[in-house]
Protein backbone atom coordinates (compact mmCIF):
# COMPACT_ATOMS: atom_id res chain seq x y z
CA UNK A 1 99.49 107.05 63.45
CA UNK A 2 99.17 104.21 61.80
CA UNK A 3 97.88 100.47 62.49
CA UNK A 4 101.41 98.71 62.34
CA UNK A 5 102.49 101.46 64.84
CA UNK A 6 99.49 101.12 66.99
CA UNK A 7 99.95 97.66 67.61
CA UNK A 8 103.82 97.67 68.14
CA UNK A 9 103.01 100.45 71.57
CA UNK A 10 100.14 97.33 72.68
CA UNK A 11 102.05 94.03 71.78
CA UNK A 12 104.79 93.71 72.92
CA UNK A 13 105.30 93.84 77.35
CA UNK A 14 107.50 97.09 78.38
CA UNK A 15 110.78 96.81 80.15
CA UNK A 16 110.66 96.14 83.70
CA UNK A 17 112.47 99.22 84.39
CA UNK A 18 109.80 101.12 83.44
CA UNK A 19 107.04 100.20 84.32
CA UNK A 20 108.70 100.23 87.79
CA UNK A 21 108.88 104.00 87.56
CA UNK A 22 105.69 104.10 86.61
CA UNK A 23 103.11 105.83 89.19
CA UNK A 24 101.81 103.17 91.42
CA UNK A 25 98.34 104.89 90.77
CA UNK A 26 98.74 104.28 86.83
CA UNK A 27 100.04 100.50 87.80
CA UNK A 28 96.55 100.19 89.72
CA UNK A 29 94.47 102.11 86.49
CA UNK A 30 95.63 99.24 84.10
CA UNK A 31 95.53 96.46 87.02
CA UNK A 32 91.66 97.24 87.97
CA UNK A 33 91.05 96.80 83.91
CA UNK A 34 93.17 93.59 83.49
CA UNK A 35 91.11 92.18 86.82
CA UNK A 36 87.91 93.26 85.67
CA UNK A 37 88.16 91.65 81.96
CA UNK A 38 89.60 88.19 83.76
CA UNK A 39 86.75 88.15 86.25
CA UNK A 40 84.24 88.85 83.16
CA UNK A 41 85.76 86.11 80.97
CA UNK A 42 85.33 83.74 83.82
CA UNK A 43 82.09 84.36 84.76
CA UNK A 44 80.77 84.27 81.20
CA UNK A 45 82.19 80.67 81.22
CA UNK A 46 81.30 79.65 84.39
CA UNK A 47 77.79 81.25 84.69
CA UNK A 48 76.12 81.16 81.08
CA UNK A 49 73.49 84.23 82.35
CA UNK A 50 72.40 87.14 81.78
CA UNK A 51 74.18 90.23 81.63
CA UNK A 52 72.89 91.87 84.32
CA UNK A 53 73.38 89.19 86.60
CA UNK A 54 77.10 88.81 85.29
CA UNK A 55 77.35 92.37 86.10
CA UNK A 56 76.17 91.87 90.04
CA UNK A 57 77.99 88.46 89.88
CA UNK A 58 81.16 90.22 88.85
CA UNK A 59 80.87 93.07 91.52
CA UNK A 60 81.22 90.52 94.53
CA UNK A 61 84.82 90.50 92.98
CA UNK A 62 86.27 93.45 92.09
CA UNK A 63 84.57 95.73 94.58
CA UNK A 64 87.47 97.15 96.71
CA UNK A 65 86.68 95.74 99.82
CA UNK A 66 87.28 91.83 97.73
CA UNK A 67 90.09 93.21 96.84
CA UNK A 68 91.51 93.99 100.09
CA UNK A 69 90.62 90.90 101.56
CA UNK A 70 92.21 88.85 98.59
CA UNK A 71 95.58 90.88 99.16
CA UNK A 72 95.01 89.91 102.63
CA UNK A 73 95.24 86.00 101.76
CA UNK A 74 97.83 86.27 98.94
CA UNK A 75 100.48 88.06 101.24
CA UNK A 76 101.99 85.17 102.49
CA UNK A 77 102.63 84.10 99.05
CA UNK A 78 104.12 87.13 96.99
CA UNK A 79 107.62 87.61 96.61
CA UNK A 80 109.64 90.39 98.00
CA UNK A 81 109.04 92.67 94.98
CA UNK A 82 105.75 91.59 94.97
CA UNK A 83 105.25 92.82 98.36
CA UNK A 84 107.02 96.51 97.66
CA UNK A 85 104.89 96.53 94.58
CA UNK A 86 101.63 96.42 96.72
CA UNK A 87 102.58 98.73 99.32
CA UNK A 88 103.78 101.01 96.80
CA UNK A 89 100.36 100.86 95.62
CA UNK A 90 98.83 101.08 99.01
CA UNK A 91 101.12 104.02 100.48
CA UNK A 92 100.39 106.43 97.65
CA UNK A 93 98.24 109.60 98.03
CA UNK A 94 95.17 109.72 95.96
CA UNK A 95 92.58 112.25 95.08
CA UNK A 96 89.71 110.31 95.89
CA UNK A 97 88.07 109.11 99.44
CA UNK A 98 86.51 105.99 98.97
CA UNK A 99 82.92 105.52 99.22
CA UNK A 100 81.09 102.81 101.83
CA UNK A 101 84.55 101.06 102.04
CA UNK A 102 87.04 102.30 105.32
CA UNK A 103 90.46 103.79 103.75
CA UNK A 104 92.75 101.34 104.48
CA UNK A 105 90.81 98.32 102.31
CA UNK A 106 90.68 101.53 99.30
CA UNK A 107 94.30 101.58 99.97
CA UNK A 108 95.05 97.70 99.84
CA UNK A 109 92.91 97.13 97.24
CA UNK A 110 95.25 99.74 94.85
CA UNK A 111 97.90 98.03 95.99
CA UNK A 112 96.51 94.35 94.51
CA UNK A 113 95.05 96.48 91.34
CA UNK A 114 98.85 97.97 91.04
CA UNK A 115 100.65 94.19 91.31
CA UNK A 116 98.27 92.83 88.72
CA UNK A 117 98.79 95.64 86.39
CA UNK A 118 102.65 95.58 86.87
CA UNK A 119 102.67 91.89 86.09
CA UNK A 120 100.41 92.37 83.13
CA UNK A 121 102.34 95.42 81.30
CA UNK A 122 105.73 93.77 82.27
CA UNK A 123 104.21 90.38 80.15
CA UNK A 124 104.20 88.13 83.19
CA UNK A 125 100.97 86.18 82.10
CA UNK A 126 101.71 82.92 84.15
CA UNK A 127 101.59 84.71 87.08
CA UNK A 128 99.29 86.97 86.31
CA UNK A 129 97.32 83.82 85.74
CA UNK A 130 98.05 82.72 89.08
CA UNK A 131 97.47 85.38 90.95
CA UNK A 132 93.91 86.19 89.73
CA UNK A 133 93.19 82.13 89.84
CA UNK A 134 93.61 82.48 93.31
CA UNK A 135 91.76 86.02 93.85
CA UNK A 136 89.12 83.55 92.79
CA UNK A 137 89.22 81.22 95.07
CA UNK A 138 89.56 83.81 97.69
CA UNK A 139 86.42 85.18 96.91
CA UNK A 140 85.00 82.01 96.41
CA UNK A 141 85.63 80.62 99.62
């Protein structure tokens, strides 16, 4: 495959369509990425350190059970399909049992890591934006 063609599958957002038949589970796989490299970029503006304290800064984060709790606080502000996107997310079966973390946060924390990645491989960076400014916060508080 070449470059050109490379780039023209990573560019450009897909169609809404389908990334809404995508797997919740697959939504989550890109979302925990796309949260992870935000929370990074932030905290290597906002700290100045050391890479291993960036690294146990950025864990308080996106550990599961931070995740769960900022779902938690952003409920009363997602839309409808926001809402179906995270318990989509949160209802589906996985493979894995969590580890030091009680199901349900595992569960609600795929649900936020499935809304973030839907709104990133649909192209919806403002709210993207939004939504992991106020993760912050979340935490933060």
């Amino acid at each position: 495959m070449t470059s050109k063609k490379i780039l023209d599958i990573l560019i450009p957002p897909m169609k809404e369509k389908e990334v809404r038949g995508l797997n919740p589970l697959v939504l989550a796989y890109i979302g925990d990425a796309v949260f992870e490299l935000f929370i990074r970029k932030y905290l290597i503006i906002t700290e100045k350190t050391l890479v291993n304290k960036l690294h146990k800064s950025a864990t308080k984060y996106v550990k599961a059970d931070a995740q769960s709790t900022i779902i938690h606080g952003l409920m009363d502000e997602l839309t409808e399909e926001e809402i179906t996107i995270v318990k989509r997310g949160r209802n589906t079966k996985t493979n894995t049992s969590p580890k030091n973390i009680e199901l349900i946060d595992y569960k609600y924390a795929t649900g936020f890591e499935a809304l973030l990645g839907y709104h990133y491989l649909v192209g919806n960076q403002d709210r993207l934006k939004a939504l992991i400014s106020k993760a912050i916060i979340e935490i933060e508080n």
